[in-house]
Protein backbone atom coordinates (compact mmCIF):
# COMPACT_ATOMS: atom_id res chain seq x y z
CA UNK A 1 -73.54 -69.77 -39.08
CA UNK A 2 -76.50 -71.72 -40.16
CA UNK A 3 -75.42 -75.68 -41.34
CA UNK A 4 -76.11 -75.91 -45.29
CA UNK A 5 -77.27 -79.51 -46.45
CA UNK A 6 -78.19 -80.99 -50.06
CA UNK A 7 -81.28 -81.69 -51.37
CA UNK A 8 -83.48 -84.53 -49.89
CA UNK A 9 -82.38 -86.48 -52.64
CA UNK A 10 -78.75 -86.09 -52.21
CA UNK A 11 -78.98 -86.86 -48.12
CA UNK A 12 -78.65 -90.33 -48.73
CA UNK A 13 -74.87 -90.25 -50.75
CA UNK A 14 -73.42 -87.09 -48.30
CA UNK A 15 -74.46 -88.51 -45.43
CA UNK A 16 -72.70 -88.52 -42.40
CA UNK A 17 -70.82 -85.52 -43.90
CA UNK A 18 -70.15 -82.38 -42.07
CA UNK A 19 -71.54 -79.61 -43.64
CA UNK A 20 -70.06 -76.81 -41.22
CA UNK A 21 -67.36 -74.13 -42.82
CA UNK A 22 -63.99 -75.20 -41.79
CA UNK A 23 -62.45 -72.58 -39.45
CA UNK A 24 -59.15 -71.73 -41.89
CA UNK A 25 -56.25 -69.98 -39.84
CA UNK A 26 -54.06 -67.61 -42.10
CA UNK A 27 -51.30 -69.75 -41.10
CA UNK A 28 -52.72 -72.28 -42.36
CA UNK A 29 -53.97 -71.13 -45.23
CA UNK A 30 -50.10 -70.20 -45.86
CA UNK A 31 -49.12 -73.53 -45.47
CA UNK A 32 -51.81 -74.24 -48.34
CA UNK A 33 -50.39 -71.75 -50.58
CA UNK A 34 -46.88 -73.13 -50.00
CA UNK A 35 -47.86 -76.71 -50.59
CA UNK A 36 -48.88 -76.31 -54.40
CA UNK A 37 -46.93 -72.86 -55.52
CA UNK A 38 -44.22 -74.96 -57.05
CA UNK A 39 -47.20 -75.69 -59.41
CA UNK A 40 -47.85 -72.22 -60.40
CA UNK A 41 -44.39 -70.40 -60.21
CA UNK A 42 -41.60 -71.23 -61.76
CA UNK A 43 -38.15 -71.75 -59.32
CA UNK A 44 -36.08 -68.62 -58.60
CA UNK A 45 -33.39 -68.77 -61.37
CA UNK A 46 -30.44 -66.12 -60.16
CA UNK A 47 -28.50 -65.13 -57.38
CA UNK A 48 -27.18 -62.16 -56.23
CA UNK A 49 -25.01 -60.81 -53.95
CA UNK A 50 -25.16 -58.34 -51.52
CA UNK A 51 -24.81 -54.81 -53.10
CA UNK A 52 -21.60 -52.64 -52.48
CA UNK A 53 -20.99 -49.23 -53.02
CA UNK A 54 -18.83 -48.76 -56.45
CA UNK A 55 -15.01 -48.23 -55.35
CA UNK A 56 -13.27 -45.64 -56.98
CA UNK A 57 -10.78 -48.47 -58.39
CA UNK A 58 -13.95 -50.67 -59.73
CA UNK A 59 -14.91 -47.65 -61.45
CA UNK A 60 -12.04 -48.10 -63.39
CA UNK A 61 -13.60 -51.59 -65.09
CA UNK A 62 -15.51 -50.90 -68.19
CA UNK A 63 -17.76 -54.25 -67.61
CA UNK A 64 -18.07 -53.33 -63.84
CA UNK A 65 -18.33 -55.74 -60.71
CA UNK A 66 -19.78 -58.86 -60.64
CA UNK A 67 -22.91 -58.57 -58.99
CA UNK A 68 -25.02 -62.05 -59.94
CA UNK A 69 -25.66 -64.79 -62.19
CA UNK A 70 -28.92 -65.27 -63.42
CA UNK A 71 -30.01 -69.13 -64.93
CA UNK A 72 -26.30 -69.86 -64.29
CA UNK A 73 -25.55 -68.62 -67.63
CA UNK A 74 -26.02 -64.56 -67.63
CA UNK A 75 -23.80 -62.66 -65.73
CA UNK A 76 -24.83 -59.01 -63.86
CA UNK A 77 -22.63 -56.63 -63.21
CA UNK A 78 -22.55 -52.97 -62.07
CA UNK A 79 -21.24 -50.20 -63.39
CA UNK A 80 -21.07 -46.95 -61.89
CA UNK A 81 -24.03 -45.87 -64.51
CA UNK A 82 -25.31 -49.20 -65.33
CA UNK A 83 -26.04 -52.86 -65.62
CA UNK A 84 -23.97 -55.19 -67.58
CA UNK A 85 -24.80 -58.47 -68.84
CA UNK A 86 -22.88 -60.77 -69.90
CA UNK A 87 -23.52 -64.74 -71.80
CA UNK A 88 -20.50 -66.47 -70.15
CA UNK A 89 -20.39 -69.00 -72.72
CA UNK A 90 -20.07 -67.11 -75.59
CA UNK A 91 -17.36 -64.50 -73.80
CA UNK A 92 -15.43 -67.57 -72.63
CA UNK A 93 -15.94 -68.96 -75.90
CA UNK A 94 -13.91 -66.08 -77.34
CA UNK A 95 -11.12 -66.06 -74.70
CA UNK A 96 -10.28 -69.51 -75.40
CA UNK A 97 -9.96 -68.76 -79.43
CA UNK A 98 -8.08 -65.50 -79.09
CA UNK A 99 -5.66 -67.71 -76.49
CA UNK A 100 -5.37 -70.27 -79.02
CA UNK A 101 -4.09 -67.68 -81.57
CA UNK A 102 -1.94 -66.35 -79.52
CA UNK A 103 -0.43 -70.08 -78.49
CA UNK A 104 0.26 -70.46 -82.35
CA UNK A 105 2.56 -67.42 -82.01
CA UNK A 106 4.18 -68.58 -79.29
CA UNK A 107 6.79 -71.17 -78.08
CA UNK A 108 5.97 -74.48 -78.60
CA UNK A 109 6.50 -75.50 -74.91
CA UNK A 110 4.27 -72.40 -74.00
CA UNK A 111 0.91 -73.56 -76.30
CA UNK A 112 1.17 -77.25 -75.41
CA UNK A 113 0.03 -79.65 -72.53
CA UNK A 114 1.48 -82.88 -73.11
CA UNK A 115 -0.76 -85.76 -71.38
CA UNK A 116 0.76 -87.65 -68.40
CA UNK A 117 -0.34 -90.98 -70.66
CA UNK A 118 -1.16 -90.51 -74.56
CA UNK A 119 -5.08 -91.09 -75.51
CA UNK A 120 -5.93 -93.65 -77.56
CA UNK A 121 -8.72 -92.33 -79.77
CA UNK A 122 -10.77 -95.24 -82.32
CA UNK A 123 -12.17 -93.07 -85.01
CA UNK A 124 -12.91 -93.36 -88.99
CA UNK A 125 -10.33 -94.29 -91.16
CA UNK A 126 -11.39 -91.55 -93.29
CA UNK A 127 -11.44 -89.02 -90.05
CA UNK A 128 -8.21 -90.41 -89.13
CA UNK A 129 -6.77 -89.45 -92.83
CA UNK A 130 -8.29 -85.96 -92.29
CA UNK A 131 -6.36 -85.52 -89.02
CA UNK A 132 -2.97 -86.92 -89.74
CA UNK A 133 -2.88 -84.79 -92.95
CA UNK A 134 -3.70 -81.38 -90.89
CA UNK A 135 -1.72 -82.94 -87.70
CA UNK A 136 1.67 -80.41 -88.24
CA UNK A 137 -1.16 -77.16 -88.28
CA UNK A 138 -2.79 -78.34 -85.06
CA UNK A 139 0.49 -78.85 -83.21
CA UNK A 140 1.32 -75.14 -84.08
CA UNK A 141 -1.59 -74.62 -81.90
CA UNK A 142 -0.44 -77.27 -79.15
CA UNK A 143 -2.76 -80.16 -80.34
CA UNK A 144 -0.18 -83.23 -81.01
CA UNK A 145 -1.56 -86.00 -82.22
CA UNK A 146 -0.30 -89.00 -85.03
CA UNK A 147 -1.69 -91.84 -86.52
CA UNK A 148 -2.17 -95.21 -84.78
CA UNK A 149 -3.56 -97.84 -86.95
CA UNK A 150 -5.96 -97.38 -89.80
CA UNK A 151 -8.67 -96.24 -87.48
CA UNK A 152 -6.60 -94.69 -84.24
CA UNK A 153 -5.11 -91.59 -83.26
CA UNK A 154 -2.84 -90.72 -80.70
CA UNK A 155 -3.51 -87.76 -78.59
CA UNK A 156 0.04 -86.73 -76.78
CA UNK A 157 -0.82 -83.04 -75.71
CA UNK A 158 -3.56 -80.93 -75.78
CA UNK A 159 -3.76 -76.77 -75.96
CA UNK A 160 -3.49 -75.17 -72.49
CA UNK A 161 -6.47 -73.39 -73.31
CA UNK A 162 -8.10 -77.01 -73.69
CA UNK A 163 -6.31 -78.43 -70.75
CA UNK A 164 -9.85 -79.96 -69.52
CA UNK A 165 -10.95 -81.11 -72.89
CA UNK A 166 -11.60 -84.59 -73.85
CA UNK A 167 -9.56 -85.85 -76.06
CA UNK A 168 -12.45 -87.95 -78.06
CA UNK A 169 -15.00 -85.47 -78.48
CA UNK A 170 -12.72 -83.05 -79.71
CA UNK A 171 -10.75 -84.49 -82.49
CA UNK A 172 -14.16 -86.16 -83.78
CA UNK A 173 -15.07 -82.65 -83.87
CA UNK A 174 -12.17 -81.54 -85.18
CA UNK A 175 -12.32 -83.86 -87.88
CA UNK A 176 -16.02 -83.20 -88.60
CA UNK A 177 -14.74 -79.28 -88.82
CA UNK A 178 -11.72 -80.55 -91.61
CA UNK A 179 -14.45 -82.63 -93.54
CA UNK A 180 -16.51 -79.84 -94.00
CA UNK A 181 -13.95 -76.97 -94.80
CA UNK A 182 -11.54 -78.63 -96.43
CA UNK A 183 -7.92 -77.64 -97.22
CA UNK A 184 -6.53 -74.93 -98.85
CA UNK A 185 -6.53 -76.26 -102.71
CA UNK A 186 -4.85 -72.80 -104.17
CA UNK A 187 -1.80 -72.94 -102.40
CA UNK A 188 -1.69 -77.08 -101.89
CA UNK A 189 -1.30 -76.54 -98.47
CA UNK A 190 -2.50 -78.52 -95.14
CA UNK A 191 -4.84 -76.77 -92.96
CA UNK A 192 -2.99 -73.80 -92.38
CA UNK A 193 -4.22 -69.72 -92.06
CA UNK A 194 -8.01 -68.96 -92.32
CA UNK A 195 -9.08 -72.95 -92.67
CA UNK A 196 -7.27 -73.16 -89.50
CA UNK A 197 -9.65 -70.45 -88.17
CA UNK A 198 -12.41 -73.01 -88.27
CA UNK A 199 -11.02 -75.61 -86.04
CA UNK A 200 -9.69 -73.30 -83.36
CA UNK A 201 -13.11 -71.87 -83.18
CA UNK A 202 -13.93 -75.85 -82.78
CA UNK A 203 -11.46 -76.11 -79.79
CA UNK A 204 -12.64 -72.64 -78.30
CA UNK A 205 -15.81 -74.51 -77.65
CA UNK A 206 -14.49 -76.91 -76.12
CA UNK A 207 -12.53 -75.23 -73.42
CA UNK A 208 -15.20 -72.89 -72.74
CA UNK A 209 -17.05 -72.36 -69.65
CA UNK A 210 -20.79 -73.72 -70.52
CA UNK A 211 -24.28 -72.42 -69.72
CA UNK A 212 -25.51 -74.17 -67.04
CA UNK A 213 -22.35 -74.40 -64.99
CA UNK A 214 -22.93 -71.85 -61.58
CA UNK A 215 -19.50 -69.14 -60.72
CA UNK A 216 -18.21 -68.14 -58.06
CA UNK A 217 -17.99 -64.34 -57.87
CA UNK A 218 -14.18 -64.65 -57.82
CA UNK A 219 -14.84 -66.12 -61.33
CA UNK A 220 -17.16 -63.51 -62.82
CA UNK A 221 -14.58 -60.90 -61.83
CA UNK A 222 -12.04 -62.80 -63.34
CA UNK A 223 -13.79 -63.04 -66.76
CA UNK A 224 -14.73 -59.85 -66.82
CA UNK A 225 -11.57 -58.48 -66.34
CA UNK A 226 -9.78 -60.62 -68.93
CA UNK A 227 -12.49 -59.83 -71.08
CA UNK A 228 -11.26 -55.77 -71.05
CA UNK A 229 -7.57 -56.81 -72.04
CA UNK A 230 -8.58 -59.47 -74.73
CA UNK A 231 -9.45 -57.87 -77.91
CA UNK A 232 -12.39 -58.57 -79.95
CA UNK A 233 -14.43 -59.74 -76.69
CA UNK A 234 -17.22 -57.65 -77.26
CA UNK A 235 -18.55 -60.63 -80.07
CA UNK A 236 -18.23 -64.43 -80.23
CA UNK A 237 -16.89 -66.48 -82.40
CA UNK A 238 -19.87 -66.63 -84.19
CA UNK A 239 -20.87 -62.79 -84.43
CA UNK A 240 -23.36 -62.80 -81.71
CA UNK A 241 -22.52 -60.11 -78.53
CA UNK A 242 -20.86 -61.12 -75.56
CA UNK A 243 -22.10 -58.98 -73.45
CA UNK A 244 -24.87 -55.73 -73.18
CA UNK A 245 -25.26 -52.42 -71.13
CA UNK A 246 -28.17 -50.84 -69.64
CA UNK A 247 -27.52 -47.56 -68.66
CA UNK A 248 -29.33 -46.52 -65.68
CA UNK A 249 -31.65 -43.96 -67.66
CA UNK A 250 -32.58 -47.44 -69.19
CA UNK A 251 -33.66 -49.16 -66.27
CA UNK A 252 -35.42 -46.09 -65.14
CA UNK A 253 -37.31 -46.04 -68.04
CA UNK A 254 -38.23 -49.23 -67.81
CA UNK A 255 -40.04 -48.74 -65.05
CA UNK A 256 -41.55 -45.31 -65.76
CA UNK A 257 -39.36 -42.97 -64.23
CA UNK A 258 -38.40 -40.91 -66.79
């Protein structure tokens, strides 16, 4: 192919250039692609794993097999008709509160982790008043804390559901939770029955599984199936569902099959 050059009057600022098409190799031109299409798509954001027939014993399991996680925070599974999927956070969210309930039922040795070495917790004075004054409803629920100083608390034994929790974070929350509830004025009582509601639903949080954090299969499955035997898992503690189905006439007709 015939050499194309610039205008007379351009000759002087291109020259020495060489005006032949480059010879491109699809290889190379592959190579091109690769080097800027981190620019133009966006990162795979799920994982799945390799698909199974449906057992006869997973059929059992109304929220299915694990199957994926998708922007670590969105589980699949499969059903024998279906996808399911599920917002680990907010199902986790609402395993932790109905196990803090049931804690309150329980024994006391049964609903409470007692701390190798008590946490020292600097907080408001006013927090701190909030907290001592509630502290005999939170150790129903396994929190044990007292007063240390005007502006201290003493953490000695958190819920097991909240066995990972830190101690700071969650009685400033806790407190924040009191401030803004209250007590119960009608029957002059600490914060006891549906006040207390509030600040489980504050712990919950914190001894939830987050967005963001990547499971293991083993640990989908697990959720899922405690998720059939706990009841009210289907919405978290906020109203919002925990998890969705797609039937498979869904997903067909999503893509025009039907």
């Amino acid at each position: 192919m015939a050499s194309e050059e610039p205008a007379p009057a351009l000759r002087s600022i291109f020259a020495g250039r060489d005006w032949t098409h480059p010879k491109l190799r699809v290889s190379e031109a592959g190579q091109t692609w690769r080097g800027y299409e981190e620019e133009v798509m966006a990162a795979p954001q799920g994982r799945a794993e390799e698909a199974e027939p449906i057992s006869e014993k997973d059929a059992d399991f109304p929220l299915g097999i694990a199957r994926g996680q998708v922007a670590n925070t969105y589980i699949v599974a499969e059903t024998r008709d279906g996808l399911i999927l599920v917002d680990q956070h907010a199902a986790h969210e609402r395993l932790v509160l109905e196990r803090l309930r049931a804690a309150g039922a329980g024994e006391a040795a049964a609903r409470s982790q007692a701390l190798l070495v008590p946490d020292v917790v600097e907080i408001d004075e006013a927090d701190c008043d909030r907290l001592e004054e509630a502290a005999d409803g939170l150790a129903n629920y396994g929190l044990a804390i007292e007063r240390f100083g005007p502006a201290a608390m003493l953490v000695r034994a958190l819920p097991h559901a909240l066995g990972k929790a830190e101690p700071a974070k969650l009685l400033q929350d806790v407190a924040d939770d009191i401030a803004k509830h209250g007590k119960n004025e009608d029957s002059g009582a600490l914060l006891l029955g549906e006040k207390i509601e509030h600040v489980l639903a504050t712990m919950a949080c914190h001894g939830s599984v987050r967005a963001g954090r990547v499971l293991s299969v083993a640990e989908m499955n697990a959720l899922l199936r405690e998720m059939e035997r706990t009841p009210r898992s289907g919405q978290c503690n906020h109203g919002r569902p925990t998890w969705v189905k797609l039937s498979m006439d869904d997903v067909e007709k999503l893509f025009g099959r039907h």
